[in-house]
Protein backbone atom coordinates (compact mmCIF):
# COMPACT_ATOMS: atom_id res chain seq x y z
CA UNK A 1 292.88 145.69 78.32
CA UNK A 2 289.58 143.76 78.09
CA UNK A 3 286.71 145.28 76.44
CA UNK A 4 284.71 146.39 79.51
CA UNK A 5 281.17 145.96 80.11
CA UNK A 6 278.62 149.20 80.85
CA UNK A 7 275.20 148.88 79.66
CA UNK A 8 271.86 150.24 80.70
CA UNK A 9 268.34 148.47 80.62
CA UNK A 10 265.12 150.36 80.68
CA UNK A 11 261.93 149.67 79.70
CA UNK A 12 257.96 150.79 80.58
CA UNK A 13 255.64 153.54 79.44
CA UNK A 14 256.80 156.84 77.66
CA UNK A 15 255.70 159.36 81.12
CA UNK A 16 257.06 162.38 79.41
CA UNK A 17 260.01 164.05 77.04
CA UNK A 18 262.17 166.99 76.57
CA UNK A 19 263.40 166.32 73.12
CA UNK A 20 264.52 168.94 70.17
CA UNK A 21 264.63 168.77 66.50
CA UNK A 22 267.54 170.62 65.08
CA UNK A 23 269.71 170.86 62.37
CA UNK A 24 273.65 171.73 62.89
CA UNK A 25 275.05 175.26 62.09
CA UNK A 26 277.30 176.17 59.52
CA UNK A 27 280.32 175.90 61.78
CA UNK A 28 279.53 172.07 62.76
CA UNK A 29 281.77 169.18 61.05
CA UNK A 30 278.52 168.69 59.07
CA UNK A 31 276.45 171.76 58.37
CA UNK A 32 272.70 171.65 57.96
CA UNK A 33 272.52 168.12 59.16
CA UNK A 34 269.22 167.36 60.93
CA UNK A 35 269.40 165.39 64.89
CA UNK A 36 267.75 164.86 67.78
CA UNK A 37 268.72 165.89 71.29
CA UNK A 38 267.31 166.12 74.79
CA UNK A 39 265.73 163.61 77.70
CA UNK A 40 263.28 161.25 77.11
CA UNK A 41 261.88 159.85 80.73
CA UNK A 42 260.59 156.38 80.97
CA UNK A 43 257.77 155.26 83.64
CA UNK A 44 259.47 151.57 84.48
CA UNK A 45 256.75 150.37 87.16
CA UNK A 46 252.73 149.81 86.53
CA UNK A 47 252.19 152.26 89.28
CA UNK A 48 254.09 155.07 87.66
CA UNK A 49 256.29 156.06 90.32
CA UNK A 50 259.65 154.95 89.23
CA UNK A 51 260.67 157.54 86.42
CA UNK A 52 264.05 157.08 84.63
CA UNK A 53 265.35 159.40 82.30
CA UNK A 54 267.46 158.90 79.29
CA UNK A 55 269.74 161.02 77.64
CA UNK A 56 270.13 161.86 73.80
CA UNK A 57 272.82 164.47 72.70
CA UNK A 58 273.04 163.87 68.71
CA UNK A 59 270.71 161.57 67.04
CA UNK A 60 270.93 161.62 63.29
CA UNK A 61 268.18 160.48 60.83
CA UNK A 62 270.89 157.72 59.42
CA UNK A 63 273.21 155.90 60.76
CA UNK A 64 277.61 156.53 60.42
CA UNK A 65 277.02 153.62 58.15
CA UNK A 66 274.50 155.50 55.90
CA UNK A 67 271.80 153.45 57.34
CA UNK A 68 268.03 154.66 58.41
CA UNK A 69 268.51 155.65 62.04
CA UNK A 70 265.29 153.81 63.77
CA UNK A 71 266.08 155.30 67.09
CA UNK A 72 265.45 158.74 65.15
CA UNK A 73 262.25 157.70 63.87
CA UNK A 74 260.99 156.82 66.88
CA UNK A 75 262.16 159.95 68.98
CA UNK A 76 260.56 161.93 66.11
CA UNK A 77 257.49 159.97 66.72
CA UNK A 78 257.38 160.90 70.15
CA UNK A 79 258.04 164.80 69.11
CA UNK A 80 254.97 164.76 66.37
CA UNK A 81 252.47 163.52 68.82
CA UNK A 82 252.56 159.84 67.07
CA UNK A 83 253.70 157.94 69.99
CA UNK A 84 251.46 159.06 73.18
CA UNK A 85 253.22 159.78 77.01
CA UNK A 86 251.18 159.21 80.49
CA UNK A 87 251.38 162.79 80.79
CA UNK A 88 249.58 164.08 77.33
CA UNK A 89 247.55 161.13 77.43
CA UNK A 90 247.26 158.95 80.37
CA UNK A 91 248.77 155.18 81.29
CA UNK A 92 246.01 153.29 79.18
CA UNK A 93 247.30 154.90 76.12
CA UNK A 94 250.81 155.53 76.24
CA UNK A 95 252.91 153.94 73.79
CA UNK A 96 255.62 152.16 75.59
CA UNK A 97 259.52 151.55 74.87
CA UNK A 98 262.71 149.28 75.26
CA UNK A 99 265.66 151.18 75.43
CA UNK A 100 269.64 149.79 75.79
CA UNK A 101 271.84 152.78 76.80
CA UNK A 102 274.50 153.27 78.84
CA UNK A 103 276.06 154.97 82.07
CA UNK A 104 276.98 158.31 81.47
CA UNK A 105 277.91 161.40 83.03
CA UNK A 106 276.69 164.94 82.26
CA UNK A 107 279.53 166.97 83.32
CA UNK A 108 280.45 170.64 84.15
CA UNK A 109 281.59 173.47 86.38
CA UNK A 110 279.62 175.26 88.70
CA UNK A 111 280.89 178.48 90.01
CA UNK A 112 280.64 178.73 94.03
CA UNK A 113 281.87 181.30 96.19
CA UNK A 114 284.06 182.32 93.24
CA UNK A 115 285.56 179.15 92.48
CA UNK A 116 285.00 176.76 89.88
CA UNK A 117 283.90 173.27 91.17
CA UNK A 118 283.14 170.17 88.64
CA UNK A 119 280.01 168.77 89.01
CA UNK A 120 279.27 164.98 87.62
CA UNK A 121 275.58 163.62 87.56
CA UNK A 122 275.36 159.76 86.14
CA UNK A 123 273.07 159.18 83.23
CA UNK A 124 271.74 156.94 80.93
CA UNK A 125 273.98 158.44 77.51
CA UNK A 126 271.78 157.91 74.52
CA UNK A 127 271.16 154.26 72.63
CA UNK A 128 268.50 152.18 71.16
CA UNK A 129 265.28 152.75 71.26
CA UNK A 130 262.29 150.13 69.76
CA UNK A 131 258.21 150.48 70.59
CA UNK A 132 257.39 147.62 72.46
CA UNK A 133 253.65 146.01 73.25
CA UNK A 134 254.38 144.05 76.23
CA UNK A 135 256.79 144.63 79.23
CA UNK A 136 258.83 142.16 81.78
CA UNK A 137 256.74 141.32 84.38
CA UNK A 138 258.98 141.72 87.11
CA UNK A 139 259.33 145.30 87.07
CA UNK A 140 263.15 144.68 88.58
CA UNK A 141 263.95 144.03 85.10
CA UNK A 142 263.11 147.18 83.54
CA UNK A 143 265.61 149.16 84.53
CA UNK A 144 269.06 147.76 85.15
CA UNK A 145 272.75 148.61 84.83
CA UNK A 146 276.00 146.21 84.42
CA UNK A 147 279.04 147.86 84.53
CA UNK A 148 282.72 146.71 85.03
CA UNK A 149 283.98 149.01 87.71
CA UNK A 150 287.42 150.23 89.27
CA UNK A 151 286.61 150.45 93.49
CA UNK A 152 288.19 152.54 94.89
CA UNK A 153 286.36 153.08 98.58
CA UNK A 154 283.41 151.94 99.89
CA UNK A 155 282.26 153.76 103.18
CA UNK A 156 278.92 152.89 105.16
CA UNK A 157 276.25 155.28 105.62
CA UNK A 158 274.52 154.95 109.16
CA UNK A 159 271.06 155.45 109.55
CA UNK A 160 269.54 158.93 110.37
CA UNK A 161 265.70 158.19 110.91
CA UNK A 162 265.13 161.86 111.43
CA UNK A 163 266.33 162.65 107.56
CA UNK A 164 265.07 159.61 107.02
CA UNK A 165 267.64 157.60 105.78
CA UNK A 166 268.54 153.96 106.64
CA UNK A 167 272.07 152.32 106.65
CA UNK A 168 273.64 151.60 103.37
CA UNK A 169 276.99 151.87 101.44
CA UNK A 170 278.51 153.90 99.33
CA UNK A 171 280.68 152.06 96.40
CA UNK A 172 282.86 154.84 95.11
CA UNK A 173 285.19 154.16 91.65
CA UNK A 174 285.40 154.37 87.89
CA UNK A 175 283.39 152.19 85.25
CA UNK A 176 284.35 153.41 81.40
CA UNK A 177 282.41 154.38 77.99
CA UNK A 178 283.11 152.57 74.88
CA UNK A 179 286.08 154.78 73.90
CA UNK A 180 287.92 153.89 77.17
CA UNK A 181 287.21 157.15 79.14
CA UNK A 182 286.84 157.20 82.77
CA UNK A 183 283.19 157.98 84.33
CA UNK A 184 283.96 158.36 88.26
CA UNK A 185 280.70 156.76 89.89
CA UNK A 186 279.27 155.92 92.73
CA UNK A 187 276.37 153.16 93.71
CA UNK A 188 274.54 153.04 96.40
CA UNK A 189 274.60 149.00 97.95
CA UNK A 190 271.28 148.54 100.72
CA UNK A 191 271.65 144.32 100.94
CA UNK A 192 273.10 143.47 104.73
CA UNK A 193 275.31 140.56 102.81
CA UNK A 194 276.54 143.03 100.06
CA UNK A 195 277.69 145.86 102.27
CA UNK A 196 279.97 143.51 104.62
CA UNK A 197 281.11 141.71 101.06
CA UNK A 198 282.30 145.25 98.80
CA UNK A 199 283.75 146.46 102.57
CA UNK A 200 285.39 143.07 102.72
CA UNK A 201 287.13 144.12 99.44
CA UNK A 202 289.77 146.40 101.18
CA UNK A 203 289.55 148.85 98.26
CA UNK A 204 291.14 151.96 98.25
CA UNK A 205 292.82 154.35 95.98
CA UNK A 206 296.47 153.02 96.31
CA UNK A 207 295.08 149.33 96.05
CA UNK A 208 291.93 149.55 93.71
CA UNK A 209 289.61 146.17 92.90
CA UNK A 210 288.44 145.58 89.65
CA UNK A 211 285.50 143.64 89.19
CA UNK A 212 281.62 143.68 87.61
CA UNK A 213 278.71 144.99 89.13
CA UNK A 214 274.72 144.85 88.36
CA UNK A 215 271.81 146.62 89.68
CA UNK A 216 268.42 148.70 89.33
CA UNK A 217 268.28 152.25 88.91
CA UNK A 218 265.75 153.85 91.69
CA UNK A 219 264.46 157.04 90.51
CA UNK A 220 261.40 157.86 92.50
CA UNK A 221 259.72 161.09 95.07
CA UNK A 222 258.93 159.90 98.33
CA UNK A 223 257.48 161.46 101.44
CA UNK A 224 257.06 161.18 104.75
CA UNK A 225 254.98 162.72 107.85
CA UNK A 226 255.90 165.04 110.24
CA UNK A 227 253.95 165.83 113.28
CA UNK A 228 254.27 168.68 114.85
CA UNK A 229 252.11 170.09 118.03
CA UNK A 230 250.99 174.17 118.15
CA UNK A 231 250.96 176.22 121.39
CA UNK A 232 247.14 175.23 121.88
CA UNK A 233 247.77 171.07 121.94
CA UNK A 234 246.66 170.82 118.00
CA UNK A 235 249.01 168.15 115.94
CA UNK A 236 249.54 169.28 112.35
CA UNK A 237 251.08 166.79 110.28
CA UNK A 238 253.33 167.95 107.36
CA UNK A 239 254.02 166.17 104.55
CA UNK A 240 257.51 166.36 103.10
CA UNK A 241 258.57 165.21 99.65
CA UNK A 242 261.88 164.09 98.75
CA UNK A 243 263.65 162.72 95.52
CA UNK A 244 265.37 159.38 95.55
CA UNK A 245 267.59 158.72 92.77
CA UNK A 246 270.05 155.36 93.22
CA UNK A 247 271.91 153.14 91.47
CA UNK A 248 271.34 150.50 93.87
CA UNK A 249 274.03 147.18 93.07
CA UNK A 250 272.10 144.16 93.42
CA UNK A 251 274.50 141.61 92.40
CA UNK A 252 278.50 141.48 91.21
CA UNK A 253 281.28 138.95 90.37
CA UNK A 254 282.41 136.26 92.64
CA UNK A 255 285.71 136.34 92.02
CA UNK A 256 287.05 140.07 90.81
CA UNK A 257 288.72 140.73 87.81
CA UNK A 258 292.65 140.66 87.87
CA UNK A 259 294.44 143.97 88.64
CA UNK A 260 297.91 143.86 88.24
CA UNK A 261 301.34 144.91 85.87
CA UNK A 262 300.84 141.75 83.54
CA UNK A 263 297.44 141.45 83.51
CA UNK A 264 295.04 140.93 80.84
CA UNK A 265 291.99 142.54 82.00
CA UNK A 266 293.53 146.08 83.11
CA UNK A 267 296.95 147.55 84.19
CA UNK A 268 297.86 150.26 86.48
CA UNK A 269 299.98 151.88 83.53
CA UNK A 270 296.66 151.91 81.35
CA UNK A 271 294.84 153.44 84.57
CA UNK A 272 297.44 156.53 84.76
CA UNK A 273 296.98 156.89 80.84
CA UNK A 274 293.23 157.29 81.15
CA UNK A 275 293.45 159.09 83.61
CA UNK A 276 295.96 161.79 82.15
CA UNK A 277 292.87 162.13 79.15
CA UNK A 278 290.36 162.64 81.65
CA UNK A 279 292.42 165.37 82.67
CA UNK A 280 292.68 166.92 79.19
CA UNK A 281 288.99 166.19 78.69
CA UNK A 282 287.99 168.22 81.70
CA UNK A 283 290.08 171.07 80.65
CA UNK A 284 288.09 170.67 77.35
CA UNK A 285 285.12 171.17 79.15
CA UNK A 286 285.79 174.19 80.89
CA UNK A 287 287.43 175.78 78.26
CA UNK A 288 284.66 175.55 76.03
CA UNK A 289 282.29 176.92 79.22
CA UNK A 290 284.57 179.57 79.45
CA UNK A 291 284.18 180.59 76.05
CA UNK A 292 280.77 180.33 76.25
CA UNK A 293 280.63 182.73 79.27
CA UNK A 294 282.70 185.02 77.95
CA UNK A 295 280.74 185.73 74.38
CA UNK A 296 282.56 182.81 72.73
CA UNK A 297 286.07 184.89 73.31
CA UNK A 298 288.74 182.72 71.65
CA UNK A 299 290.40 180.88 74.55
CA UNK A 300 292.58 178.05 74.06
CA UNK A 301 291.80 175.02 75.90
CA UNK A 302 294.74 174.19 78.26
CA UNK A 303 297.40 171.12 77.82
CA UNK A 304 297.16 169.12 80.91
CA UNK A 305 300.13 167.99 83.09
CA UNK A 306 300.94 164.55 82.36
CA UNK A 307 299.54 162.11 85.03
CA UNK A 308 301.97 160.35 86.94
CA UNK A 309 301.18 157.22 89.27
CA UNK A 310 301.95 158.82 93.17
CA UNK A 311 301.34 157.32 96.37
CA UNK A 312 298.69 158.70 96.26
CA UNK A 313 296.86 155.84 94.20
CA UNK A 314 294.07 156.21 92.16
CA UNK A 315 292.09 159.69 92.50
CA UNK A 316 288.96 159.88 89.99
């Protein structure tokens, strides 16, 4: 299999953070060990509207290779005050960043109605992070995403002007970390052109297309007006906020990537095999929240089934 492509791109003023010094218990592979964790969110446009958040779960002061950690110095920064956000201390002054991450997924199970349902949100998973004095000037270039991706449906999205939303598609699939796992995804495509070219693309589960993608990452609160009239002839306009947060695909290969039993790039036999350790992953996952929820009562994580290819294609 090639060595896939997923990579993040953000860059603009520190707008705020959520970010913990802590140092590993006793029970941890390495006890007493000092790291960062939490979000750090990133202000990518002049205007501050566009807010992107990145992702840190374990950030150690050195590296595995016994190297200084810089990313750690610089999230400590931010902690102690050093480096200022537009929220403590306004645009004029806030230090500003470069990060390269990557697409991520913060995954776990929600209970509903009594049943446990799996609920995956797309992130930007940890990475570099440098203090920068100048940004792009095209503010389209501070916050990207490239990812090779397995399509599996696209489906189109017509428009609903009274929840204000406006026709688009939905790209739905599987891009991969750098160990190989499967992230299920799904982009959001707005472009006329591009929506008639990914549903051109035939993809579905049984007959998947494997190809390269790029984009921005839209992360902003909008709102619009509502007028209403009362019994006396009055209009009272309301204003009504609402969160938009897309990974919008602005660009992708123009020839896909080969998918097929002898191919170089991937194979349907290495798609089953990932996806039989997704399944053992997810039961890691819950197992662990089930301990959790029950006092940290010693329960076994359980052995998945192995994954066999069905007619039923590929099912993220």
């Amino acid at each position: 299999m090639r060595k896939t492509k997923n990579t993040t791109y953000i860059e603009g003023y520190i707008y705020e953070h959520k970010l913990e010094a802590r140092v590993t218990g006793e029970n941890s592979k390495n006890p007493g060990t000092p790291f960062i964790m939490g979000n750090l969110d990133i202000a990518t446009d002049n205007a501050i509207t566009n807010i992107v958040t990145v992702h840190f779960t374990y950030v150690t002061p050195v590296t595995s290779k016994g190297n200084p950690n810089a990313t750690y110095e610089v999230l400590k920064g931010i902690i102690d005050g050093k480096y200022k956000t537009v929220m403590g201390s306004g645009k004029e002054v806030a230090n500003k960043v470069r990060i390269d991450s990557a697409i991520g997924l913060n995954e776990f199970y929600s209970d509903r109605n009594g049943t446990s349902e799996l609920v995956s949100v797309k992130r930007n998973e940890g990475g570099f992070v440098h203090i920068t004095d100048s940004l792009k000037e095209n503010e389209n270039e501070r916050n990207t995403f490239t990812a090779d991706i397995v399509i599996t449906n696209v489906s189109r999205v017509e428009e609903n002007p009274e929840r204000n939303i406006t026709e688009h598609s939905i790209v739905r699939g599987c891009v991969f970390d750098f160990r190989n796992s499967i992230l299920p995804v799904e982009f959001v495509v707005r472009h006329p052109g591009a929506m008639n070219y990914f549903e051109s693309l035939e993809a579905t589960s049984s007959h998947p297309v494997f190809t390269q993608v790029s984009g921005v990452q839209v992360s902003q609160t909008v709102s619009r007006s509502v007028e209403t009239t009362t019994p006396w002839g009055e209009t009272v306009v309301k204003t009504i906020p609402s969160s938009r947060r897309e990974w919008v695909i602005t660009n992708a290969l123009t020839e896909p990537y080969d998918f097929g039993n002898d191919s170089e790039d991937l194979t349907p036999a290495e798609l089953v095999k990932m996806m039989g350790q997704r399944e053992t992953d997810l039961a890691t996952i819950k197992s662990r929240q089930d301990e959790y929820r029950a006092s940290r009562a010693a329960t076994p994580a359980p052995t998945a089934a192995p994954v066999q290819a069905s007619s039923q294609g590929f099912n993220f």
